[in-house]
Protein backbone atom coordinates (compact mmCIF):
# COMPACT_ATOMS: atom_id res chain seq x y z
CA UNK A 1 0.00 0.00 0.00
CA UNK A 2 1.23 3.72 -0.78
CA UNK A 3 2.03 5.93 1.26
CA UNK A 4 -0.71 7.89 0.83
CA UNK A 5 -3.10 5.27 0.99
CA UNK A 6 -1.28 4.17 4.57
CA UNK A 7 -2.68 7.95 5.34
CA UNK A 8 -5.95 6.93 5.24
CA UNK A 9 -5.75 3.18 6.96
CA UNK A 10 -3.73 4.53 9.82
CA UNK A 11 -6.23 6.83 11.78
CA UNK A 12 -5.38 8.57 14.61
CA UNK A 13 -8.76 9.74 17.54
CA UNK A 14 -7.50 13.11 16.99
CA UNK A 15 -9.52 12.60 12.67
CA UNK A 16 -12.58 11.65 14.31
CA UNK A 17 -13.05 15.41 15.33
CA UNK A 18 -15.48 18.15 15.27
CA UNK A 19 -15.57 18.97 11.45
CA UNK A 20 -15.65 15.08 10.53
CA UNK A 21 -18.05 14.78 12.63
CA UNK A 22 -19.95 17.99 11.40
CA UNK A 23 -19.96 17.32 7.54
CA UNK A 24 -21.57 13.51 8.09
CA UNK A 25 -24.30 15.68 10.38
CA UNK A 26 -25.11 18.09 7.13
CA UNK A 27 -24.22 15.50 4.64
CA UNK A 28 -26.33 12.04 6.49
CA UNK A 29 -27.95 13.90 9.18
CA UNK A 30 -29.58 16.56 7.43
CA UNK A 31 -29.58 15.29 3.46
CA UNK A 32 -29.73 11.74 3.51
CA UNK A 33 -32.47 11.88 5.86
CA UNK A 34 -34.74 14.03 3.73
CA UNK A 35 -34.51 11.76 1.27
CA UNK A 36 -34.37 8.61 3.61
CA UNK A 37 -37.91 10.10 5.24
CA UNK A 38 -39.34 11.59 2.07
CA UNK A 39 -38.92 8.62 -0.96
CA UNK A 40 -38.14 5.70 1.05
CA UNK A 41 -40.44 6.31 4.15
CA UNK A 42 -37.89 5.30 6.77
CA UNK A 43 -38.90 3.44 10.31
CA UNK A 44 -36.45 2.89 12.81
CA UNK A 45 -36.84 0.29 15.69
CA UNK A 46 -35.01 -0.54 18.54
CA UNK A 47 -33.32 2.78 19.58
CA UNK A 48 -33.48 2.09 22.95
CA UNK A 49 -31.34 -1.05 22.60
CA UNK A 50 -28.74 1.26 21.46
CA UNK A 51 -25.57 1.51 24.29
CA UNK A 52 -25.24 5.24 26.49
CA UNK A 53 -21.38 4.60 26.04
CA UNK A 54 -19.76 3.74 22.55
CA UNK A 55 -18.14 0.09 23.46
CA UNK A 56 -19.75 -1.18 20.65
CA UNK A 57 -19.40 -2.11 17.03
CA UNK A 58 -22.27 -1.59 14.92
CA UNK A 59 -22.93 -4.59 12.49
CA UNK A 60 -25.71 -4.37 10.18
CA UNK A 61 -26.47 -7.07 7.18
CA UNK A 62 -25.68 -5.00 4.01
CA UNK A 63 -27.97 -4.29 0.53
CA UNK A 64 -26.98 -1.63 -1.04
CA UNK A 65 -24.63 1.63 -1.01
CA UNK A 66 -27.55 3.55 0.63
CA UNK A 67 -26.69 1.57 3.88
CA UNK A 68 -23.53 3.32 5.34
CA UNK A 69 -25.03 6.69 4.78
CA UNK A 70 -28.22 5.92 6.89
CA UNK A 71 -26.85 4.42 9.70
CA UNK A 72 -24.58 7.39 9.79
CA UNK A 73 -27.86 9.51 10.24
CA UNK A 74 -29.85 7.30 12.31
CA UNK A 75 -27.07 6.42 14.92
CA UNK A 76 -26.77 9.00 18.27
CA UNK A 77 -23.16 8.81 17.68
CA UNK A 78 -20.98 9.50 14.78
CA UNK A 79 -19.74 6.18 13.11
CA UNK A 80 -16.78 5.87 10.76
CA UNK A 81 -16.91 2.42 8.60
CA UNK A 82 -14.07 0.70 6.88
CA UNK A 83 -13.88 1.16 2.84
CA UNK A 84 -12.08 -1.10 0.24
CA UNK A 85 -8.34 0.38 -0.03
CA UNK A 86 -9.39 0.47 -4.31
CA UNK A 87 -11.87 3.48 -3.10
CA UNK A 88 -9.11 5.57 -1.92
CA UNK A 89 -7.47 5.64 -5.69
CA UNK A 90 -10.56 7.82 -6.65
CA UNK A 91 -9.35 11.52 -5.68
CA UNK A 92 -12.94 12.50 -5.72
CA UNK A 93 -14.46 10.02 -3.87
CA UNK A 94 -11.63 9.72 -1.68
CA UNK A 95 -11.92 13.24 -0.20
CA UNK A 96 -15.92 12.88 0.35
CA UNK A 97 -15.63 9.23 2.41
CA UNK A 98 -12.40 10.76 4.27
CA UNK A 99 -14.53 13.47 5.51
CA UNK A 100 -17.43 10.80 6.24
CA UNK A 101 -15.18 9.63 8.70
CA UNK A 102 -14.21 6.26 6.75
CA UNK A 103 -10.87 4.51 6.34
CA UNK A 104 -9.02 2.11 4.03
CA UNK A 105 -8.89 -1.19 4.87
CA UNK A 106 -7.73 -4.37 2.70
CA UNK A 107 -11.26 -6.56 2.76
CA UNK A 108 -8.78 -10.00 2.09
CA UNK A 109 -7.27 -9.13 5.22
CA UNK A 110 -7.08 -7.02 8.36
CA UNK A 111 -4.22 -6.14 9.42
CA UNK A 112 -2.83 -4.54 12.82
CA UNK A 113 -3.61 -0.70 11.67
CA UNK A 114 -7.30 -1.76 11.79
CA UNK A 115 -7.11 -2.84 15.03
CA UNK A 116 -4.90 0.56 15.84
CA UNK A 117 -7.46 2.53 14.00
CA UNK A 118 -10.92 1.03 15.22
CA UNK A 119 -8.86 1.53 19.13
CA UNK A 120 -8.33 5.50 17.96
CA UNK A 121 -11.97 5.06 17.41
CA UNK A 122 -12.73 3.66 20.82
CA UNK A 123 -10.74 6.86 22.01
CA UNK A 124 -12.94 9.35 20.58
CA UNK A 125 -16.80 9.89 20.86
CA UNK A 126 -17.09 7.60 17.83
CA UNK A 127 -18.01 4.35 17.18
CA UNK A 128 -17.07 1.84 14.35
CA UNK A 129 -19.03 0.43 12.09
CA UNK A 130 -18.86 -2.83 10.04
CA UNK A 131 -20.31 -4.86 7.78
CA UNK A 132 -19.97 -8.32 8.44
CA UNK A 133 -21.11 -9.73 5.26
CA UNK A 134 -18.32 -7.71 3.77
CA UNK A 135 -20.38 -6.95 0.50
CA UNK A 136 -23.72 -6.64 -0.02
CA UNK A 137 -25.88 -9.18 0.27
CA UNK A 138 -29.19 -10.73 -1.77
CA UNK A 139 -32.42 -9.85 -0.10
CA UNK A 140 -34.03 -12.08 2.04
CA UNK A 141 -30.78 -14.28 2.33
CA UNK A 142 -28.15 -13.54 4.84
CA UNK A 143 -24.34 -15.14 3.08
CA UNK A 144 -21.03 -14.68 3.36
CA UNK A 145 -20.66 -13.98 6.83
CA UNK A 146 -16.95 -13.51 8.11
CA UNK A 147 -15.49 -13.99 11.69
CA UNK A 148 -13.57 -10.18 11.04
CA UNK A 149 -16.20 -8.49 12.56
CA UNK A 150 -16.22 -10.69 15.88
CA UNK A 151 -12.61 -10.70 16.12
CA UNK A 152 -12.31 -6.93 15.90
CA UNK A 153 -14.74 -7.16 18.98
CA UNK A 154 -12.53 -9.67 20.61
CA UNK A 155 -9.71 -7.23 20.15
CA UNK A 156 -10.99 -3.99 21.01
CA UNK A 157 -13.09 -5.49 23.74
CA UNK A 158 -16.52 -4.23 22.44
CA UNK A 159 -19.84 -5.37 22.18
CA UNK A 160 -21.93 -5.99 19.00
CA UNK A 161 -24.54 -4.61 17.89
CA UNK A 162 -26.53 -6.35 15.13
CA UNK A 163 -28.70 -4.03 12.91
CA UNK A 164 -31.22 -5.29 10.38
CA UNK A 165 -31.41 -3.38 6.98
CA UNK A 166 -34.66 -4.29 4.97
CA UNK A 167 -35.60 -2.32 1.37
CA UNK A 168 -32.10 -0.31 0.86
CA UNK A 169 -31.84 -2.06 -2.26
CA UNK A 170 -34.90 -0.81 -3.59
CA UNK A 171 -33.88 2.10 -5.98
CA UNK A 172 -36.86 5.04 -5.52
CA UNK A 173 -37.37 8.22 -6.61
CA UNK A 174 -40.73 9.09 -6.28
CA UNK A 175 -41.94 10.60 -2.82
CA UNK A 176 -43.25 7.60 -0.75
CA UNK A 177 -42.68 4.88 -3.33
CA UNK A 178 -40.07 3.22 -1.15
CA UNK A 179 -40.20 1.57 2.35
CA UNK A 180 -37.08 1.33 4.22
CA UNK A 181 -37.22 -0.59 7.90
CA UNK A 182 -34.03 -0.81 10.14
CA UNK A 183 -34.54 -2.78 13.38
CA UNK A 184 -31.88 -2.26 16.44
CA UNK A 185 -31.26 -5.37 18.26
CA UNK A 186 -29.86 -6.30 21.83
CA UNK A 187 -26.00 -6.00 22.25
CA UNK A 188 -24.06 -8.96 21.62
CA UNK A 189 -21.73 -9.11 24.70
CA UNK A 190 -17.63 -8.71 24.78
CA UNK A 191 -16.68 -11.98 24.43
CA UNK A 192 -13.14 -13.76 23.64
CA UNK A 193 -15.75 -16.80 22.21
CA UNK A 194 -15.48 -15.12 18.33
CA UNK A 195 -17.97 -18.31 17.30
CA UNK A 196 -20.56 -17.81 19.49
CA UNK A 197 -20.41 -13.52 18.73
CA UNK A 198 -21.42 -14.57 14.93
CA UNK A 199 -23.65 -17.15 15.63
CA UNK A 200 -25.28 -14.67 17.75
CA UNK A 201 -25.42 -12.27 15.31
CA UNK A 202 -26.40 -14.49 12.57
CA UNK A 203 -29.70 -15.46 14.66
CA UNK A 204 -30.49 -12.04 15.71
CA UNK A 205 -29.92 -10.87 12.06
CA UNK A 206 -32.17 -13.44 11.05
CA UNK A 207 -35.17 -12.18 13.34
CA UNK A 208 -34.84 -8.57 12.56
CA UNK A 209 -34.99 -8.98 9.13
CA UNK A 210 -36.85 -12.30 8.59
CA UNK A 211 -33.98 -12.85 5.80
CA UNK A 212 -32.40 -16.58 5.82
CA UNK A 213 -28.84 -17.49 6.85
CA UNK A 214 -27.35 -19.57 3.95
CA UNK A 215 -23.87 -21.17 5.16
CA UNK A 216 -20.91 -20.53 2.39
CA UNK A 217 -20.35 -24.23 0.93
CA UNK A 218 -17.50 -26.25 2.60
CA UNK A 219 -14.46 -27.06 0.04
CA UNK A 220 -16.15 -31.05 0.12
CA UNK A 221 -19.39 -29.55 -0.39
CA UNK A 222 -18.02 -27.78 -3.81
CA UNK A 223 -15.87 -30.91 -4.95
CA UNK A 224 -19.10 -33.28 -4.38
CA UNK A 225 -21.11 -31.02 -6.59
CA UNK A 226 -18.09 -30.80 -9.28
CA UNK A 227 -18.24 -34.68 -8.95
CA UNK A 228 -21.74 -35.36 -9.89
């Protein structure tokens, strides 16, 4: 990684500051949320499940581009999420998710500065944010499920929180044509047990969103269905 990509991967809790935190108010807080209420007819459950402090990582199941954004608005604190290192080559795009508070990570693997970076995050008034399917999924099915997420936990010493996402991937533009539903649901406990953390979030994804968990096929599994 360049040096100027190690810029935005290394993060310091001094970045997650006052302006950051001001432009993702205007830009999700205000704008998103216009939009968010206005087309898509957003509801929001579970607010109270939400922690008072922010030893937490919020982990939502993932549909669409949209998703980032909203949480940024609907959250009570600010949240910076991890973004593909290849998004950082883009010097647009790169200035506007910088100032959203996100920072470059390499999805194939995450190395110590993440852990450095979501501990700067721990430092501030921040929280992180994650995505543990890593891309975005197919509606009603919950797949591809990493253990990143849960380790991150493990390392930081946070909690989980699981957030169901239904109707993001619903492209609207007419007002009230859409219907988007995010559901907040109890904190996973810190826990060094990174197996039970995403089974637990698995079934609590599963009953906030009513989508199905579908289990990645085992290496046998593949070579049995290459066999037949």
């Amino acid at each position: 990684m360049s040096k100027k990509k190690n810029e935005y991967t290394k993060r310091t809790a001094k970045q997650f500051n006052y302006w950051r935190g001001l432009f993702q108010d205007i830009i999700c807080g205000f704008f998103y949320m216009i939009r968010l209420k206005l087309v898509y007819r957003l509801e929001v459950h579970g607010m109270e499940n939400v922690p008072k402090d922010n030893e937490y990582i919020v982990c939502p199941n993932h549909l669409s581009t949209l998703d980032p954004p909203m949480l940024v608005g609907i959250m009570p604190r600010h949240v910076s999420f991890m973004a593909k290192k290849e998004l950082f080559d883009i010097p647009l795009l790169r200035w506007w998710i910088d100032w959203l508070g996100a920072f470059a990570v390499n999805r194939e693997s995450l190395g110590p500065s993440t852990i450095k970076t979501v501990l700067e995050i721990k430092k501030s008034n921040w929280v992180f944010g994650i995505f543990p399917q890593g891309t975005r999924g197919i509606p009603g099915e919950i797949r591809g499920v990493t253990k990143g997420f849960a380790g991150l936990a493990r390392s930081t010493k946070c909690a989980v929180l699981p957030v169901g996402i239904i109707g993001t991937n619903e492209v609207k533009r007419w007002p009230f044509t859409g219907k988007i539903i995010v559901k907040i649901g109890k904190p996973i406990p810190y826990s060094k047990d990174v197996d039970s953390v995403v089974a637990q979030w698995i079934e609590q994804i599963q009953e906030l969103t009513g989508f199905k968990y579908i289990p990645e096929e085992t290496a046998q599994d593949k070579i049995g269905v290459e066999n037949e």
